[in-house]
N, C-alpha and C. Protein backbone atom coordinates (compact mmCIF):
# COMPACT_ATOMS: atom_id res chain seq x y z
N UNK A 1 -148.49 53.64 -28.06
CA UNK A 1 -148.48 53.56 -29.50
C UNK A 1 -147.05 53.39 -30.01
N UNK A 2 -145.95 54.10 -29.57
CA UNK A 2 -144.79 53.91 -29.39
C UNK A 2 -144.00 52.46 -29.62
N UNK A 3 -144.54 51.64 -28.29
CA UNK A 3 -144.07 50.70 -28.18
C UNK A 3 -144.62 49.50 -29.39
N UNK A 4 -145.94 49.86 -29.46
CA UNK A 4 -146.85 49.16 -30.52
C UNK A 4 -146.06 48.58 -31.89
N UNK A 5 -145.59 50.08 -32.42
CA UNK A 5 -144.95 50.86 -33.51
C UNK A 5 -143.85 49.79 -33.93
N UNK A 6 -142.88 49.84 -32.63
CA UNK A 6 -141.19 49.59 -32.63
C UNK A 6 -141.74 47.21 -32.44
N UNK A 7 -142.67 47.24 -31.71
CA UNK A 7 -143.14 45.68 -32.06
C UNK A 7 -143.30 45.13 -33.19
N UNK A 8 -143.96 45.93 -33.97
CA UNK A 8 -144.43 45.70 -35.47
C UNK A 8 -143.05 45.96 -36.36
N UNK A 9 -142.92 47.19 -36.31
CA UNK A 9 -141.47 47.52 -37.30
C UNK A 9 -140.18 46.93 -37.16
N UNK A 10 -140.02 46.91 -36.32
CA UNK A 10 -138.52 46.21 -35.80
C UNK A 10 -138.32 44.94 -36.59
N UNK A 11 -139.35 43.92 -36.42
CA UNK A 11 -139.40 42.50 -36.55
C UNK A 11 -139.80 42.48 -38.21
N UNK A 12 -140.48 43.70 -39.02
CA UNK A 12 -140.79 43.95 -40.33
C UNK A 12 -139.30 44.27 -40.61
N UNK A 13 -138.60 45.25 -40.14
CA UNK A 13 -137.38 45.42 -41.07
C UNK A 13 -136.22 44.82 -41.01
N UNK A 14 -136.36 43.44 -39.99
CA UNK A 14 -135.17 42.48 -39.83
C UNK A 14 -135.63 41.50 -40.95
N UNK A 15 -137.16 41.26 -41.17
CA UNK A 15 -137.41 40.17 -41.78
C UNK A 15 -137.43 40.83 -43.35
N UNK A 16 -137.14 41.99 -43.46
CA UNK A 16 -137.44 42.53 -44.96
C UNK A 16 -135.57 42.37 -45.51
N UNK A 17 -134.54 42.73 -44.36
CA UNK A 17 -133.44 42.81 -44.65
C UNK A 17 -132.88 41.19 -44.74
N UNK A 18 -133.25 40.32 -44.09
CA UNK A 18 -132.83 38.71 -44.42
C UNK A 18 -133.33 38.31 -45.75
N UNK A 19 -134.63 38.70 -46.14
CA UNK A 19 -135.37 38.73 -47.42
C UNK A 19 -134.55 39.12 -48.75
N UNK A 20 -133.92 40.45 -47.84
CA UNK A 20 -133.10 40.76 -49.25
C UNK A 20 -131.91 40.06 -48.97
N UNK A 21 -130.86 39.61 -48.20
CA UNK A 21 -130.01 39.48 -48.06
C UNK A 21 -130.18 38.06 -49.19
N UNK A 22 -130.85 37.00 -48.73
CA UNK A 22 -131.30 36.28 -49.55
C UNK A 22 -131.81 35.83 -51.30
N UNK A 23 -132.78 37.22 -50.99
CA UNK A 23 -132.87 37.09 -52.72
C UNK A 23 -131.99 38.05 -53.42
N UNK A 24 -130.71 38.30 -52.94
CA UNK A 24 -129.70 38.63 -53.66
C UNK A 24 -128.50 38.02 -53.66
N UNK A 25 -128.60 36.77 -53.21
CA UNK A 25 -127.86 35.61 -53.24
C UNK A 25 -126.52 35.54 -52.08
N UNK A 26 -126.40 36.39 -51.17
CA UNK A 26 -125.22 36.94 -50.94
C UNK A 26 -125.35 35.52 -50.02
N UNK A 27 -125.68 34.56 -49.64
CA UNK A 27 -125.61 33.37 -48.78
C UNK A 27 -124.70 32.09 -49.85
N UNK A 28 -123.73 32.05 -49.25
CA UNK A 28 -123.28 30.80 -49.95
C UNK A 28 -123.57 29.45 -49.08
N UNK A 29 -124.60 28.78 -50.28
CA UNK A 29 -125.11 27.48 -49.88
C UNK A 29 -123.72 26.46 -50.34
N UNK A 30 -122.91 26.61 -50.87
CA UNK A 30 -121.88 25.69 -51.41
C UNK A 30 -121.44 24.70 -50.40
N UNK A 31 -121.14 23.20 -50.50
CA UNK A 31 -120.84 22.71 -49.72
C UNK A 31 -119.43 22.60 -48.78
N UNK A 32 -118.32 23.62 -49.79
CA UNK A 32 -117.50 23.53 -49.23
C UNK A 32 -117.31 24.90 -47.96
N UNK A 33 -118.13 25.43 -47.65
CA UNK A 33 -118.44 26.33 -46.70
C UNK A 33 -119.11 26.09 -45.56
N UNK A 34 -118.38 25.83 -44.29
CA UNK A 34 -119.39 25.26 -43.17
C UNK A 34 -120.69 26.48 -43.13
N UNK A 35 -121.46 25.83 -42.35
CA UNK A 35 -122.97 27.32 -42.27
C UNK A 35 -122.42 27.96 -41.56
N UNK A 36 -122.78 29.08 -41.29
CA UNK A 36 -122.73 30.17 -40.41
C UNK A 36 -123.06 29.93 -39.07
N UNK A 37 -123.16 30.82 -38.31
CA UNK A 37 -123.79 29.75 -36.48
C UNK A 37 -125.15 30.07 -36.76
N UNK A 38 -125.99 31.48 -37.18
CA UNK A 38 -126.87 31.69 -37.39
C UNK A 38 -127.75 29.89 -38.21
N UNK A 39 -127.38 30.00 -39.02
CA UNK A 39 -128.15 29.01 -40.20
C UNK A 39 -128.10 28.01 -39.11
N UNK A 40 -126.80 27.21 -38.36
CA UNK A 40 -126.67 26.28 -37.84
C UNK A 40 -128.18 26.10 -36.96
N UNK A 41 -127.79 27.27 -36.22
CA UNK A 41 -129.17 27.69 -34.85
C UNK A 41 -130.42 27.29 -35.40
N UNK A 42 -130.73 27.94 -36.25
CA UNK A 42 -132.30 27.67 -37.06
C UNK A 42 -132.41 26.46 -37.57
N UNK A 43 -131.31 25.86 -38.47
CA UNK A 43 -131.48 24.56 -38.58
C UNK A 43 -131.98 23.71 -37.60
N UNK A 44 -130.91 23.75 -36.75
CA UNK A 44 -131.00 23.31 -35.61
C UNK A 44 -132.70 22.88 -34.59
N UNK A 45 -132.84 24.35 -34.67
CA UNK A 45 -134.06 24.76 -34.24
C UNK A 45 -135.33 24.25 -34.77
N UNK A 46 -135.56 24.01 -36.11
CA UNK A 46 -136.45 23.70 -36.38
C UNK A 46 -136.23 22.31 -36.58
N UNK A 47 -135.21 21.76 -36.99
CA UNK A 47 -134.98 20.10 -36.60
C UNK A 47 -135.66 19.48 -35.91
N UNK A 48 -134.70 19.99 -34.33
CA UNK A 48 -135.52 19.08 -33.15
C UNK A 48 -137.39 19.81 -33.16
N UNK A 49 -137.74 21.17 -33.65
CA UNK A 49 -138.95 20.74 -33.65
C UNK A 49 -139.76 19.74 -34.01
N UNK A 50 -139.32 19.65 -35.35
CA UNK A 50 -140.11 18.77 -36.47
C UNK A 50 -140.00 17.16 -35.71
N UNK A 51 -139.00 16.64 -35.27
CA UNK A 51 -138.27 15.54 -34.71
C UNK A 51 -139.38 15.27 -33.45
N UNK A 52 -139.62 16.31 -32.67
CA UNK A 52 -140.64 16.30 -31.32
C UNK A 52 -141.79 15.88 -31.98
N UNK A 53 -142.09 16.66 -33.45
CA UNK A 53 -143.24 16.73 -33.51
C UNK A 53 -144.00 15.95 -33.69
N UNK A 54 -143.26 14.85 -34.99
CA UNK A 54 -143.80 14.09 -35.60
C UNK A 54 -142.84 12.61 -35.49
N UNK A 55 -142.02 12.23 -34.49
CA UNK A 55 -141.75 11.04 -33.88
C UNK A 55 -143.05 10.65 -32.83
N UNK A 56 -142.62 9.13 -33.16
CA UNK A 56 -143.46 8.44 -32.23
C UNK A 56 -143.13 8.11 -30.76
N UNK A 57 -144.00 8.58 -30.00
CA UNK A 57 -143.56 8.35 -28.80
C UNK A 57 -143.46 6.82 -27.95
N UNK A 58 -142.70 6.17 -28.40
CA UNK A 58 -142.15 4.57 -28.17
C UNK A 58 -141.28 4.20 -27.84
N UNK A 59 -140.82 3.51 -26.89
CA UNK A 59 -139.66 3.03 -26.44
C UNK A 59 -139.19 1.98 -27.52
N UNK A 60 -137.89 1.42 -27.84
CA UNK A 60 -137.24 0.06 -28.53
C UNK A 60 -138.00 -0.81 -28.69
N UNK A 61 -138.70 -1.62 -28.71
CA UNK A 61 -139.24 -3.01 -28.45
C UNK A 61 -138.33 -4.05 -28.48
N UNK A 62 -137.36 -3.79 -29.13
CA UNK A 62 -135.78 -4.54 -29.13
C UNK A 62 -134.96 -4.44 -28.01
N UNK A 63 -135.63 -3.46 -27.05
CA UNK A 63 -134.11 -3.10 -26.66
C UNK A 63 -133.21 -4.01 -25.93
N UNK A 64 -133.93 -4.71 -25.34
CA UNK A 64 -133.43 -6.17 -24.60
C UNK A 64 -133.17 -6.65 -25.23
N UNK A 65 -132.62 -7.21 -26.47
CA UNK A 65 -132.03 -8.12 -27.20
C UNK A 65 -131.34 -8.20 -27.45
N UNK A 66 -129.73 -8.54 -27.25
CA UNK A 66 -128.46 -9.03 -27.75
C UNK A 66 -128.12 -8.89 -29.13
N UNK A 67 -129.39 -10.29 -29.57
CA UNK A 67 -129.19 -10.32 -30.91
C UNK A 67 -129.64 -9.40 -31.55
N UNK A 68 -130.74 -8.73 -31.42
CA UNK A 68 -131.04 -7.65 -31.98
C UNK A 68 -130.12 -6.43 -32.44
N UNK A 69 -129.55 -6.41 -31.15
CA UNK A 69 -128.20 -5.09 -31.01
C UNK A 69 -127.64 -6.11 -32.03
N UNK A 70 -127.04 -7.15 -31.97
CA UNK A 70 -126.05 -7.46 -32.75
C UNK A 70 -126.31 -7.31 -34.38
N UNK A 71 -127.60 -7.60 -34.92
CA UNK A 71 -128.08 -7.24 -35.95
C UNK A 71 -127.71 -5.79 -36.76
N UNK A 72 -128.57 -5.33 -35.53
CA UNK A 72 -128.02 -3.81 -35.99
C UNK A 72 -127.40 -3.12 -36.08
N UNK A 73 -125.97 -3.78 -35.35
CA UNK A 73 -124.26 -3.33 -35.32
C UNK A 73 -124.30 -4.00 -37.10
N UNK A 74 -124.33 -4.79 -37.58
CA UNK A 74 -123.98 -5.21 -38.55
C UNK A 74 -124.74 -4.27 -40.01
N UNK A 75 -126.05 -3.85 -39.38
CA UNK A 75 -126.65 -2.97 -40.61
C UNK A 75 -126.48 -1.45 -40.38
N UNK A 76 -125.86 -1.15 -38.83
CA UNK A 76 -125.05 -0.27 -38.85
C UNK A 76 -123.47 0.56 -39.92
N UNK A 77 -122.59 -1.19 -39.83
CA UNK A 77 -121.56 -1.48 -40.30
C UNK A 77 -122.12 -1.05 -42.15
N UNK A 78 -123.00 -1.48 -42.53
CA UNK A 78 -123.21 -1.92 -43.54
C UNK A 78 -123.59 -0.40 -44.60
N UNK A 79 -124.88 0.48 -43.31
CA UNK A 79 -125.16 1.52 -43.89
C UNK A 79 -124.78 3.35 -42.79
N UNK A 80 -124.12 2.84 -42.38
CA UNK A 80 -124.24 4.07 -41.22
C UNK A 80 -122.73 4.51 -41.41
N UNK A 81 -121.65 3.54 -40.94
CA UNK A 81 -120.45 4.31 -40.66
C UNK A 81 -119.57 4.95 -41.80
N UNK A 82 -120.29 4.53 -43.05
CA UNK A 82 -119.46 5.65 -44.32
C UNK A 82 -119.93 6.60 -43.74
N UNK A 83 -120.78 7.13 -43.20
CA UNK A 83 -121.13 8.51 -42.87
C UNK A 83 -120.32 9.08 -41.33
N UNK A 84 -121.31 8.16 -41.07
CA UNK A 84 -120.91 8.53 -39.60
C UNK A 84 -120.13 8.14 -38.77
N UNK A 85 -119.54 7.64 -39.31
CA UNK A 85 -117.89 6.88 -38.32
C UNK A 85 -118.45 6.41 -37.31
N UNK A 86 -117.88 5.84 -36.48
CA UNK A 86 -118.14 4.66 -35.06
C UNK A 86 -117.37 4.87 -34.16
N UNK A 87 -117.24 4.43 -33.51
CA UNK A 87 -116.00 3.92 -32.14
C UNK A 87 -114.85 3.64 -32.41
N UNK A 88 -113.99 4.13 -32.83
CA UNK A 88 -112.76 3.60 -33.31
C UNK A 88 -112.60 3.18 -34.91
N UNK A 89 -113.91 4.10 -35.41
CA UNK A 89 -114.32 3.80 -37.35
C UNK A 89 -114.37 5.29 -37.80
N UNK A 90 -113.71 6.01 -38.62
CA UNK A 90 -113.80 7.22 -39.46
C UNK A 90 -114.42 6.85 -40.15
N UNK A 91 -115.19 8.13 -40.69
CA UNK A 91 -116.23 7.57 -41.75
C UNK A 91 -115.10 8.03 -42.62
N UNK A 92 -115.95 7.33 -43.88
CA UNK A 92 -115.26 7.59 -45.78
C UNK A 92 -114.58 9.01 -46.01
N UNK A 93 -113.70 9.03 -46.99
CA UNK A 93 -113.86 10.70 -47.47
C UNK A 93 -114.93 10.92 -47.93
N UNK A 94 -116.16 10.31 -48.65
CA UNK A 94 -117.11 11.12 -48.55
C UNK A 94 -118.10 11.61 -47.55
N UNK A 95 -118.13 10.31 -46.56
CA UNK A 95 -118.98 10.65 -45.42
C UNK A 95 -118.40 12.05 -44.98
N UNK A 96 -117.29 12.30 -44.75
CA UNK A 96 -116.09 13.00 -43.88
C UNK A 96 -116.35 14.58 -44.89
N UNK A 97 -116.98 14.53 -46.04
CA UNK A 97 -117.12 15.70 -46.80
C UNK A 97 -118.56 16.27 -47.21
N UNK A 98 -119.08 15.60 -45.95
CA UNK A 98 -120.50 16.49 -46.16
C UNK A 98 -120.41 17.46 -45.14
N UNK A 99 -121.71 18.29 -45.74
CA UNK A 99 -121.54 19.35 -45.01
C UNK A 99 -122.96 19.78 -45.17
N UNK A 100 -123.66 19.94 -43.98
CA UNK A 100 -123.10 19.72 -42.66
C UNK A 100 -122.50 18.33 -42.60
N UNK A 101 -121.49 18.36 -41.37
CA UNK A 101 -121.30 17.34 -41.27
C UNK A 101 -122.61 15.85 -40.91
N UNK A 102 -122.27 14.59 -40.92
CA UNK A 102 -122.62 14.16 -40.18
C UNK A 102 -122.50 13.59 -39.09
N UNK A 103 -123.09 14.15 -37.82
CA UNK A 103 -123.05 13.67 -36.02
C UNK A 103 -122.39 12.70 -35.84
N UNK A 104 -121.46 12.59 -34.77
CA UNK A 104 -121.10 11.29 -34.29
C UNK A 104 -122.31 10.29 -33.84
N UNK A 105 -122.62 9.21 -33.72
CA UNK A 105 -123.36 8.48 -33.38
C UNK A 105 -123.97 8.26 -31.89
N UNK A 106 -122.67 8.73 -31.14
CA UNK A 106 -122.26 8.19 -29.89
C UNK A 106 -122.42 9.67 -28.77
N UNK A 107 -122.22 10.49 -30.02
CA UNK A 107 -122.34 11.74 -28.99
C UNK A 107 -123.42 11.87 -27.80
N UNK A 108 -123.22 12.69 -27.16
CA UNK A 108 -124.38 12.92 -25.72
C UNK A 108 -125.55 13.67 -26.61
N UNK A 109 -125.94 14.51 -27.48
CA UNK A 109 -126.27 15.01 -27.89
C UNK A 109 -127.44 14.34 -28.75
N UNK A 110 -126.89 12.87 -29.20
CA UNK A 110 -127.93 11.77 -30.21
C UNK A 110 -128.34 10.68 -28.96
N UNK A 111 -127.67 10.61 -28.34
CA UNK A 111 -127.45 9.77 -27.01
C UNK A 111 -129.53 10.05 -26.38
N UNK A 112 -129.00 11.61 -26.46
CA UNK A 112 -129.88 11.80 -25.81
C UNK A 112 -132.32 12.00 -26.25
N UNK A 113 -131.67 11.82 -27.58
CA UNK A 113 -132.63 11.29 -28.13
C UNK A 113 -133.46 10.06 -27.68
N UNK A 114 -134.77 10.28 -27.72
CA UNK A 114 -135.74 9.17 -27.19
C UNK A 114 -135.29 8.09 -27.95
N UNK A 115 -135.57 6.88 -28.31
CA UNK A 115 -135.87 6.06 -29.37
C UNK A 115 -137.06 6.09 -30.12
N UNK A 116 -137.92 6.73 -30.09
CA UNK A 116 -138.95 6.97 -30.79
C UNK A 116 -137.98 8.28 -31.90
N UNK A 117 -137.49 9.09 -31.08
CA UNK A 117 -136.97 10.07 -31.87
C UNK A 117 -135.51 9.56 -33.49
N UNK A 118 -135.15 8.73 -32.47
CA UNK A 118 -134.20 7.87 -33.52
C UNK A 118 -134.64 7.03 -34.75
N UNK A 119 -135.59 6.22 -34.03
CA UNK A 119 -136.20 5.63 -35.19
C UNK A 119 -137.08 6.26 -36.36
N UNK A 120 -137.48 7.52 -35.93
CA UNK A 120 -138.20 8.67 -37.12
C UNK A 120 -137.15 9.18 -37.91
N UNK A 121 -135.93 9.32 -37.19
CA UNK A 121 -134.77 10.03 -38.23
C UNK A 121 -134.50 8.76 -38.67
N UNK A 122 -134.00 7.83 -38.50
CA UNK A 122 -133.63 6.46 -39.13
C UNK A 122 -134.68 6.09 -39.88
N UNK A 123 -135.67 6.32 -40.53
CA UNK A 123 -136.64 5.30 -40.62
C UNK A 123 -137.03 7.02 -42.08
N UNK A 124 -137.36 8.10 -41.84
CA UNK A 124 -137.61 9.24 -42.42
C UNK A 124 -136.75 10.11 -42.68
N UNK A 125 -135.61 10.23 -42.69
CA UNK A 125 -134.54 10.58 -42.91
C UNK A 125 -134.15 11.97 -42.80
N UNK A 126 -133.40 13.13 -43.40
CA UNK A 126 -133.60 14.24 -42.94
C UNK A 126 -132.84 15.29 -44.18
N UNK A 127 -133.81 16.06 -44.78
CA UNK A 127 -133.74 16.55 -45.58
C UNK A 127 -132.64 17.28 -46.15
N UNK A 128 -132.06 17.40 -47.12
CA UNK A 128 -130.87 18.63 -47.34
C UNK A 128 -129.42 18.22 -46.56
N UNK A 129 -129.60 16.97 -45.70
CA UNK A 129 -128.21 16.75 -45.25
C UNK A 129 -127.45 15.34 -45.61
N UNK A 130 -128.25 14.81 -46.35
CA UNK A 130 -127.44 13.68 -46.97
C UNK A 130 -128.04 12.31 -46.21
N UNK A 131 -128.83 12.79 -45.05
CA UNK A 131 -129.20 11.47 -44.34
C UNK A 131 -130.45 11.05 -45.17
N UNK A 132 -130.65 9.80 -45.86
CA UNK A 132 -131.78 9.23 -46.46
C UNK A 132 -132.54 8.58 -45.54
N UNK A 133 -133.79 8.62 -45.86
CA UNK A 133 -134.36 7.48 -45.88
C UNK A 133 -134.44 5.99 -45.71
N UNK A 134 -134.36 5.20 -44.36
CA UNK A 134 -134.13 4.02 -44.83
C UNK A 134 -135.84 2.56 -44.77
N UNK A 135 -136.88 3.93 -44.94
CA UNK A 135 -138.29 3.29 -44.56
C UNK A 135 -138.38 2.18 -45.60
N UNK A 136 -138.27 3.01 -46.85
CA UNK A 136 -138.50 2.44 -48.09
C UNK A 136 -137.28 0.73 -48.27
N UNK A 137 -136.37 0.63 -47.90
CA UNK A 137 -135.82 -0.85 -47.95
C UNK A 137 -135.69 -1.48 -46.81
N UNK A 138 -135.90 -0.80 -45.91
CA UNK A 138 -135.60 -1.84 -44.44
C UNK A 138 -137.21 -1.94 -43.64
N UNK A 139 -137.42 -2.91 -43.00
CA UNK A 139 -138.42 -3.35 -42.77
C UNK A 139 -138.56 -2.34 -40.77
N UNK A 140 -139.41 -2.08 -39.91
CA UNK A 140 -139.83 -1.90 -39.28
C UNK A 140 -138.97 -2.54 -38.21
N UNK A 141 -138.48 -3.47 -38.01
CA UNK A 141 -137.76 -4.29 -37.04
C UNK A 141 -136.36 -3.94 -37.22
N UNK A 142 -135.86 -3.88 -38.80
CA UNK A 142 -134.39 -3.71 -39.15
C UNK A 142 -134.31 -2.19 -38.07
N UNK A 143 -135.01 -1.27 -38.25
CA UNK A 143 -135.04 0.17 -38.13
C UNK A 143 -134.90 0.16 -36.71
N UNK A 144 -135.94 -0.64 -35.89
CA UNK A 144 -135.68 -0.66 -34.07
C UNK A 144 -134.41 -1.85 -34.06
N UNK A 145 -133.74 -2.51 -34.76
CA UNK A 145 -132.15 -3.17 -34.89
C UNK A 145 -131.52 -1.84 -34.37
N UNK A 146 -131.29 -1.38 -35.75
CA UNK A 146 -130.33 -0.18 -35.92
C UNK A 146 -130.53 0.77 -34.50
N UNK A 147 -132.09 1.40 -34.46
CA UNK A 147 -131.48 1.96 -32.86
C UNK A 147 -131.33 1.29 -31.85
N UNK A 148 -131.20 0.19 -31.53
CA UNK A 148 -130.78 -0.42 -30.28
C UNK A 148 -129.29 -0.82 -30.63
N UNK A 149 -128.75 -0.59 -32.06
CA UNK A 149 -127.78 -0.60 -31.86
C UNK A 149 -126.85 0.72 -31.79
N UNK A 150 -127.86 2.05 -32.17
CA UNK A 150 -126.91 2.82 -31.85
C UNK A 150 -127.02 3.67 -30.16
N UNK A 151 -128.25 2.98 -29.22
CA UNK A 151 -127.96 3.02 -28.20
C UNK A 151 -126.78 2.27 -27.23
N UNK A 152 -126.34 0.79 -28.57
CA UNK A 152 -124.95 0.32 -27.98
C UNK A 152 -123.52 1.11 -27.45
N UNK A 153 -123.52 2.11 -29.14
CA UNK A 153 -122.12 2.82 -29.86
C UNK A 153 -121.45 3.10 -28.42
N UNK A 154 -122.25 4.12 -27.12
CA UNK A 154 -121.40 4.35 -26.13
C UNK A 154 -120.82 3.17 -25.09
N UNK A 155 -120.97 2.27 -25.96
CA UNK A 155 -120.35 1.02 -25.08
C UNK A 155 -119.84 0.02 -25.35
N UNK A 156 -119.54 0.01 -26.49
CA UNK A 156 -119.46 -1.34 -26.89
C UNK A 156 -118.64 -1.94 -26.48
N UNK A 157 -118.08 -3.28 -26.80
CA UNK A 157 -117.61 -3.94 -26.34
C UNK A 157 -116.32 -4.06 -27.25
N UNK A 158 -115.00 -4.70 -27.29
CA UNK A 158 -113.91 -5.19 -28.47
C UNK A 158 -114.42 -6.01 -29.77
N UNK A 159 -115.08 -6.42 -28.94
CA UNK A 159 -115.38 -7.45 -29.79
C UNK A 159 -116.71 -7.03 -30.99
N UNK A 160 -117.25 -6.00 -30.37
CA UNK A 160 -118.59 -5.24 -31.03
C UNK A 160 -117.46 -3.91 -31.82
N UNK A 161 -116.55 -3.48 -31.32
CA UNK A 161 -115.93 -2.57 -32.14
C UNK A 161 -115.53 -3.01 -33.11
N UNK A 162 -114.76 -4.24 -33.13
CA UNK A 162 -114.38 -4.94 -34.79
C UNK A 162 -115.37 -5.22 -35.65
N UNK A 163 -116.52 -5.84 -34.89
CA UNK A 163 -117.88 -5.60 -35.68
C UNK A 163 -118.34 -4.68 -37.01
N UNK A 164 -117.80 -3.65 -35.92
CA UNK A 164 -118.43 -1.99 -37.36
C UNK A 164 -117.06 -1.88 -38.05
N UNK A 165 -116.14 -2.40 -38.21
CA UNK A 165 -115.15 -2.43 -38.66
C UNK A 165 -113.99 -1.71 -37.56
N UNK A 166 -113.82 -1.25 -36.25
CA UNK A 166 -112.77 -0.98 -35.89
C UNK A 166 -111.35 -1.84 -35.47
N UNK A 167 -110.52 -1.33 -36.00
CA UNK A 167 -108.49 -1.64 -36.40
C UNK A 167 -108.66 -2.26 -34.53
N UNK A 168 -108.67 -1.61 -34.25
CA UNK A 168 -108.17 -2.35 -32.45
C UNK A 168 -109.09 -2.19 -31.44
């Protein structure tokens, strides 16, 4: 009964004390405050759930295509690297002043995303962090462009770096 007790209560008075911590505002949501690691974690956490959950499980249909990649380096260029900087591209001061930030492109971390998983964040965007939506103006093909081109980012070429705009 003991153990019963401390199962039930324990997990009641952590979730009653975040409750209050909360509805007494003491969390600064402000943007000029990175999150906490806590918030990060849960974010985090429920992200890649939602991301597992409700991506489609599909490979590129592009992915062999040159031109395709090349397409989507260019609607990359066009809508991605104010945010998210590139290969040798900083994003904007505003990209550069969100918060959370937004991911490198190239990292091991996005890298490692399916393409089904990419194209649901590209395509459905992701709430509360500045990443929109791009279902509503880009067509179905633009969207598998864009991730076959950001399965390029860890490689590109010189000639694909000046592309997204990189100096050398």
């Amino acid at each position: 009964m003991r153990t019963l007790t401390r199962l039930i209560l324990v997990p009641a008075l952590a979730a009653a004390a975040a409750a209050s911590v909360v509805a007494a505002g003491l969390l600064d949501f402000s943007a000029s405050n990175p999150p906490t690691w806590i918030e990060e974690k849960a974010a985090r956490f429920a992200l890649d759930r939602s991301i597992e959950r409700h991506a489609p499980r599909r490979s590129n249909p592009l992915a062999g295509s040159p031109a395709d990649a090349a397409t989507g380096l260019a609607l990359f260029r066009a809508h991605c690297v104010g945010c998210h900087g590139g290969p040798g591209v900083d994003p904007t001061e505003e990209g550069a002043s969100l918060n959370p930030p937004s991911p490198g492109l190239a990292l091991p971390r996005v890298q490692a995303r399916s393409d089904g998983q990419l194209f649901w964040i590209v395509s459905r965007g992701i709430r509360m962090t500045g990443m929109p939506s791009f279902a509503p103006q880009r067509s179905e093909r633009e969207i598998w462009q864009l991730v076959a081109a950001l399965r390029r980012l860890p490689h590109l070429s010189d000639d694909e770096r000046r592309a997204i705009g990189a100096r050398r």
